[in-house]
PDB file of N, CA and C in Angstrom:
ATOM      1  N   UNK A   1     -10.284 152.557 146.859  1.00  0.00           N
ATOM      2  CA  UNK A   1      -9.616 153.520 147.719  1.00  0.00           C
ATOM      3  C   UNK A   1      -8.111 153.262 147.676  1.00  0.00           C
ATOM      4  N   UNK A   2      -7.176 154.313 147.044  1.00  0.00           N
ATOM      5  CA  UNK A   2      -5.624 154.180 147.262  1.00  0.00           C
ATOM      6  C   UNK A   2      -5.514 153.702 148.505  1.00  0.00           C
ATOM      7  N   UNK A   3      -4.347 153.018 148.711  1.00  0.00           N
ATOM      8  CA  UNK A   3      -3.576 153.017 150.044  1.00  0.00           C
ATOM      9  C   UNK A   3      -4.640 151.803 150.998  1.00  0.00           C
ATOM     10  N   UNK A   4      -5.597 150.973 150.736  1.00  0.00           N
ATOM     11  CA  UNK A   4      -6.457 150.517 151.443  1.00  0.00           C
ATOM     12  C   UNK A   4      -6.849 149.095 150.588  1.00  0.00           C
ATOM     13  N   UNK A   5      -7.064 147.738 151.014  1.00  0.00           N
ATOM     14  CA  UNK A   5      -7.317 146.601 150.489  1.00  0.00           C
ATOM     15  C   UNK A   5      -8.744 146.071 151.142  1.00  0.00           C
ATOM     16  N   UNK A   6      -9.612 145.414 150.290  1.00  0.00           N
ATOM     17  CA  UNK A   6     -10.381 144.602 151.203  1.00  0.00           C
ATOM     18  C   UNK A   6     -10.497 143.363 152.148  1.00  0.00           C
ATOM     19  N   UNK A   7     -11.355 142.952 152.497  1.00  0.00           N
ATOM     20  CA  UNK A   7     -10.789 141.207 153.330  1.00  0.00           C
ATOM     21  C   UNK A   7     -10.588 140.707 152.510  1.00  0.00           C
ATOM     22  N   UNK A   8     -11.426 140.498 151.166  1.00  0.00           N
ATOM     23  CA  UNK A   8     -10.780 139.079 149.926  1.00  0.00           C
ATOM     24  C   UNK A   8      -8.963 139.650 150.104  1.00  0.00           C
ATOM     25  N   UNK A   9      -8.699 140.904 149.526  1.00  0.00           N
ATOM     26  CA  UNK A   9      -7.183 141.124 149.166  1.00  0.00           C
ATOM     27  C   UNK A   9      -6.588 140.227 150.097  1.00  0.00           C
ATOM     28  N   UNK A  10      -7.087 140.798 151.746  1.00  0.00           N
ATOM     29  CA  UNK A  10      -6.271 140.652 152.771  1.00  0.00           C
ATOM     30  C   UNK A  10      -6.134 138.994 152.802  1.00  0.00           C
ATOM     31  N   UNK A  11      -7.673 138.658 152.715  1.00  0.00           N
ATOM     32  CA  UNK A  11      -6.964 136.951 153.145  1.00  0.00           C
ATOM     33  C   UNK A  11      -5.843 136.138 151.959  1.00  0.00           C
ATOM     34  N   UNK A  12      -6.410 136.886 150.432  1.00  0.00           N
ATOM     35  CA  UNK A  12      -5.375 136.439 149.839  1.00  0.00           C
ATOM     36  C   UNK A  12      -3.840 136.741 149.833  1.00  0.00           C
ATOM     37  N   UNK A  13      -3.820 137.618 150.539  1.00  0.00           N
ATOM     38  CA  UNK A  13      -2.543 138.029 150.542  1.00  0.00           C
ATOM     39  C   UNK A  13      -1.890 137.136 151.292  1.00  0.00           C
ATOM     40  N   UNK A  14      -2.667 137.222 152.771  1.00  0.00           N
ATOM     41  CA  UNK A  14      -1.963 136.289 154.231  1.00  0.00           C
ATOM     42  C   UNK A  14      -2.287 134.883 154.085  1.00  0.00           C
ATOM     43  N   UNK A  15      -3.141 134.615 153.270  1.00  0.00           N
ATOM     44  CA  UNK A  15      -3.078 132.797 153.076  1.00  0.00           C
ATOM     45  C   UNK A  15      -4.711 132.509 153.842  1.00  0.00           C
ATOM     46  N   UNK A  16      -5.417 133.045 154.792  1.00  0.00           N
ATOM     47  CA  UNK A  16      -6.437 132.608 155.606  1.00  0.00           C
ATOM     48  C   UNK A  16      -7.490 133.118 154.748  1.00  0.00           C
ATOM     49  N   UNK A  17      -8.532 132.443 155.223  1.00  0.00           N
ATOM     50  CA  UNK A  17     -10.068 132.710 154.998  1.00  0.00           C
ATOM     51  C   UNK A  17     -10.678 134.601 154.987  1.00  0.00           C
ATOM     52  N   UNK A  18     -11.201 134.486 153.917  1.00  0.00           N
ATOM     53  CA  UNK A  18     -11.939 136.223 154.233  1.00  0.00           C
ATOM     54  C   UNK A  18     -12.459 135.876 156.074  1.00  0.00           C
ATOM     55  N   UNK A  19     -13.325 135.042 156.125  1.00  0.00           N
ATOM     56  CA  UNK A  19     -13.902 134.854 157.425  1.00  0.00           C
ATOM     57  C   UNK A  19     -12.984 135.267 158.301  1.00  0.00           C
ATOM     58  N   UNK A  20     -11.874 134.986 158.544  1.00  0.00           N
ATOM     59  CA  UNK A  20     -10.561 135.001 159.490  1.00  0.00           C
ATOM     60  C   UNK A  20     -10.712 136.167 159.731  1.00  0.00           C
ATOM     61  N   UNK A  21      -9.963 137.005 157.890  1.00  0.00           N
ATOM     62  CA  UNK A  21     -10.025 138.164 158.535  1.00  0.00           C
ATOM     63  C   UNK A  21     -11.116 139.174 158.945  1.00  0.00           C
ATOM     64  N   UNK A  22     -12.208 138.926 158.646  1.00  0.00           N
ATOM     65  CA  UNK A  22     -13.419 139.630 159.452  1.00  0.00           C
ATOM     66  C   UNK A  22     -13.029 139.470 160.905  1.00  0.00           C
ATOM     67  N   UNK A  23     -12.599 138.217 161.180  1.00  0.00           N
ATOM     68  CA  UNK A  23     -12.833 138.254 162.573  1.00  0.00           C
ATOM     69  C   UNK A  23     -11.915 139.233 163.328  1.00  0.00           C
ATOM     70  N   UNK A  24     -10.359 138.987 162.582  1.00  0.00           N
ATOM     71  CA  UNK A  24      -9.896 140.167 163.165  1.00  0.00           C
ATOM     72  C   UNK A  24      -9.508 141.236 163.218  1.00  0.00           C
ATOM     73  N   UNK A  25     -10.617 141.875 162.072  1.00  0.00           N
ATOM     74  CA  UNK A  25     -11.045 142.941 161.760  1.00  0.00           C
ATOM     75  C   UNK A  25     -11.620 143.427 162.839  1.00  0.00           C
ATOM     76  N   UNK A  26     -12.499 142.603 163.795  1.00  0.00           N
ATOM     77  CA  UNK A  26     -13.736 143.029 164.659  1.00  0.00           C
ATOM     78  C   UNK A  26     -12.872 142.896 165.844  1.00  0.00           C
ATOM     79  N   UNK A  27     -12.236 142.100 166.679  1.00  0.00           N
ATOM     80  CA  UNK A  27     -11.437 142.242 167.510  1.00  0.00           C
ATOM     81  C   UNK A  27     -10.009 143.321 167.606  1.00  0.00           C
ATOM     82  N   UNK A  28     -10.003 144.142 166.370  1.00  0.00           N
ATOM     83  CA  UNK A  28      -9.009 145.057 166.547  1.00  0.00           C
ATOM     84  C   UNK A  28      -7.820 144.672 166.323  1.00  0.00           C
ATOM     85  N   UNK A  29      -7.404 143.474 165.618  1.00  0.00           N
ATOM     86  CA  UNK A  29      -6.176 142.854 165.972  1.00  0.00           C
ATOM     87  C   UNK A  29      -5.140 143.318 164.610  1.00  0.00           C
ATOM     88  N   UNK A  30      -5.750 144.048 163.768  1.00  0.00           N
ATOM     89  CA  UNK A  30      -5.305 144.694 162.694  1.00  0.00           C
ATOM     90  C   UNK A  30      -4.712 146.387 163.119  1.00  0.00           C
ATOM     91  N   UNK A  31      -3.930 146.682 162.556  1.00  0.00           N
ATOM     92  CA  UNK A  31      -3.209 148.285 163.193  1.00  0.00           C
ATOM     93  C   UNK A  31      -4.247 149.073 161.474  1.00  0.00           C
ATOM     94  N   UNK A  32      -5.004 150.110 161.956  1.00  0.00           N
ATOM     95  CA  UNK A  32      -5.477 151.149 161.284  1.00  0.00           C
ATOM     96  C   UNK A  32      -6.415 150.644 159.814  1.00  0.00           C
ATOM     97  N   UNK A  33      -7.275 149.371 161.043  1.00  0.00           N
ATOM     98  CA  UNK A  33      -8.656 149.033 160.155  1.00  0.00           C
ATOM     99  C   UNK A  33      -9.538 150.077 160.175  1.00  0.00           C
ATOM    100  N   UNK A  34     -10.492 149.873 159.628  1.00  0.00           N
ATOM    101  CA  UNK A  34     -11.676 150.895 159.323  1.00  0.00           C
ATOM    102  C   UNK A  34     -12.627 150.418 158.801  1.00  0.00           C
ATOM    103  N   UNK A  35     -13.989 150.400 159.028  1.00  0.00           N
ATOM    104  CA  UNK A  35     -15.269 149.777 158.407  1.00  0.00           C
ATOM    105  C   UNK A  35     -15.783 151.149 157.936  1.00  0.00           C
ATOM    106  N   UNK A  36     -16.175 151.292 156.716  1.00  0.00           N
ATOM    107  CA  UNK A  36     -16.853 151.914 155.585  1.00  0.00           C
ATOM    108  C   UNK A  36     -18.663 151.282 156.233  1.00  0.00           C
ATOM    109  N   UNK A  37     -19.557 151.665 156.321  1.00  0.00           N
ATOM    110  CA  UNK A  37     -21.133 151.151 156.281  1.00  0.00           C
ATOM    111  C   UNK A  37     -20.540 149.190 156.909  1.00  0.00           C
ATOM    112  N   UNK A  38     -20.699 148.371 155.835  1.00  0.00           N
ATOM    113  CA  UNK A  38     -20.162 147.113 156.299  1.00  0.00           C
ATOM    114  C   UNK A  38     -18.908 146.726 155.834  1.00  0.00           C
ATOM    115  N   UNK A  39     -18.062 147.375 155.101  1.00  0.00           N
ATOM    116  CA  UNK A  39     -17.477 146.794 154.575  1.00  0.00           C
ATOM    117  C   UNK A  39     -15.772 146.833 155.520  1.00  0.00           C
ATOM    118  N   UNK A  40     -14.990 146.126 155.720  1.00  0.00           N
ATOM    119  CA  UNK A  40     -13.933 146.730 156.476  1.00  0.00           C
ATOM    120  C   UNK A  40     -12.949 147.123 155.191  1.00  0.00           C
ATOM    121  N   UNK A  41     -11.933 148.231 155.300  1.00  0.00           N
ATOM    122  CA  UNK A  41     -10.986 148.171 154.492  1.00  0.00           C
ATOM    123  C   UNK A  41      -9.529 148.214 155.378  1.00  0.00           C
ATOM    124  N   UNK A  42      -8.858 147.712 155.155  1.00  0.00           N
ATOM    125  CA  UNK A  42      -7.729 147.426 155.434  1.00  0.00           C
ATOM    126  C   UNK A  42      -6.172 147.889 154.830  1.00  0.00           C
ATOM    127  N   UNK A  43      -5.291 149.046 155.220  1.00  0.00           N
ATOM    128  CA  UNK A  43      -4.363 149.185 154.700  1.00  0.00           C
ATOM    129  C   UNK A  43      -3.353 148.463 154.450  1.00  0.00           C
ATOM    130  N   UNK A  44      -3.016 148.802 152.669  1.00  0.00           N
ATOM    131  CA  UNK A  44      -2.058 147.819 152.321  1.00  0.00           C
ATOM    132  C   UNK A  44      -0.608 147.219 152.829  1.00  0.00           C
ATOM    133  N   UNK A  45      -0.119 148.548 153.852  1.00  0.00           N
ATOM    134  CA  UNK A  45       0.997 147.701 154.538  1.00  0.00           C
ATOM    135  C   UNK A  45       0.923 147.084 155.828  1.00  0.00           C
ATOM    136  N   UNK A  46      -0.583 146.694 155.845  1.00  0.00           N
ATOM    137  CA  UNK A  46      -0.721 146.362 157.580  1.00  0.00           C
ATOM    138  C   UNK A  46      -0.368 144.961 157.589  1.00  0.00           C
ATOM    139  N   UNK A  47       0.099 144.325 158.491  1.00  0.00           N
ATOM    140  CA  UNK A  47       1.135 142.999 158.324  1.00  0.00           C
ATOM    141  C   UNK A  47      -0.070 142.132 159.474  1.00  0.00           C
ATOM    142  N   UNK A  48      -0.189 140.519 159.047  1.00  0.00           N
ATOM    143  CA  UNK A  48      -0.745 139.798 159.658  1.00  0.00           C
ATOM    144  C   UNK A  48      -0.814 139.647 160.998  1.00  0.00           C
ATOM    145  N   UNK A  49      -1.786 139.514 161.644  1.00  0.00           N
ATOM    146  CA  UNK A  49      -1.616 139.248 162.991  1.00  0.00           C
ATOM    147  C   UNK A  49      -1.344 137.688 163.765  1.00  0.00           C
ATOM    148  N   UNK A  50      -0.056 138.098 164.605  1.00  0.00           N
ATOM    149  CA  UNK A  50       0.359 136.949 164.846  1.00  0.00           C
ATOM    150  C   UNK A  50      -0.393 135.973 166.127  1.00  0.00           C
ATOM    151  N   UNK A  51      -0.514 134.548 165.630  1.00  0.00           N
ATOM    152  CA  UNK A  51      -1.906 133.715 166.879  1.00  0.00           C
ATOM    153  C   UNK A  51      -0.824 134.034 167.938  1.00  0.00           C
ATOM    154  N   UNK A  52      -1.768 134.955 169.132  1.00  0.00           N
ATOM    155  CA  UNK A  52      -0.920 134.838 170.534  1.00  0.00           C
ATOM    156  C   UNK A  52      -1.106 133.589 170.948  1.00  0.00           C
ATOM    157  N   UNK A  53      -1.951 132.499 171.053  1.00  0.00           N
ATOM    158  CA  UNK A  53      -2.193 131.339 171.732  1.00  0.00           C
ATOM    159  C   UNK A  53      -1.209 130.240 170.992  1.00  0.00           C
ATOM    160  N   UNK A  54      -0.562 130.713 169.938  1.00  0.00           N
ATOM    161  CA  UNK A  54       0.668 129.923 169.562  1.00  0.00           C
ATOM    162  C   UNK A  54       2.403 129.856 170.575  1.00  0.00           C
ATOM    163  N   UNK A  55       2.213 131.427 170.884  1.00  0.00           N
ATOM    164  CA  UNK A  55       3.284 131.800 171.286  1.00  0.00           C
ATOM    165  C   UNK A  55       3.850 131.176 172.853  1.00  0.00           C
ATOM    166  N   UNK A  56       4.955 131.031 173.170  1.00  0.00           N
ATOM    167  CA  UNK A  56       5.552 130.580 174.207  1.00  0.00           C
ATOM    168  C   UNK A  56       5.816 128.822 173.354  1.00  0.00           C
ATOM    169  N   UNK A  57       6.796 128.418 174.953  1.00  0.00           N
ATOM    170  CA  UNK A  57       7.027 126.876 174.405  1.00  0.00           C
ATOM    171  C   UNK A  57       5.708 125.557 174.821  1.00  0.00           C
ATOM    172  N   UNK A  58       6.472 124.341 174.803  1.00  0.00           N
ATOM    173  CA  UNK A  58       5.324 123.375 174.564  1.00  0.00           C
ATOM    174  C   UNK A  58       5.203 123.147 175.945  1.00  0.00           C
ATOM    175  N   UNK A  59       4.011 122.263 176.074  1.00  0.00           N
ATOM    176  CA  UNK A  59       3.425 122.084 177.556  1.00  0.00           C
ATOM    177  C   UNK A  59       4.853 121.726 178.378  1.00  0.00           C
ATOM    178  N   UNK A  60       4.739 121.593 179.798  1.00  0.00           N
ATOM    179  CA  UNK A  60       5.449 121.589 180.598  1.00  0.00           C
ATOM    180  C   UNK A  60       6.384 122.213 180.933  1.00  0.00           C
ATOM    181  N   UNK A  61       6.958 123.192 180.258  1.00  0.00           N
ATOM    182  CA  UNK A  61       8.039 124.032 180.051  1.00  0.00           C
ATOM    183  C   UNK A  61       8.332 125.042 180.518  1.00  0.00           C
TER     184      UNK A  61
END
């Protein structure tokens, strides 16, 4: 499909596990995923999703 990558593309692209991105495939955390029967496809300019549980500073702060 033009314009659309699978999870292998995607994780190779972003560095993580196909697994990863299934997962956030299924939580929505991708902008204008789409599952085909099982398969998800993923558009090629959709940009990684960033860990919210990274974000902010370190304990006590």
């Amino acid at each position: 499909m033009n314009g659309y990558i699978t999870v292998q593309e995607a994780a190779e692209k972003w560095g993580i596990t196909a697994r990863q991105v299934q997962i956030l495939c299924k939580a929505n955390r991708i902008a204008g995923v789409a599952r085909l029967s099982r398969i998800w496809i993923i558009p090629e300019n959709a940009k990684k999703p960033t860990c919210e549980k990274r974000k902010g500073g370190l304990k006590g702060e």
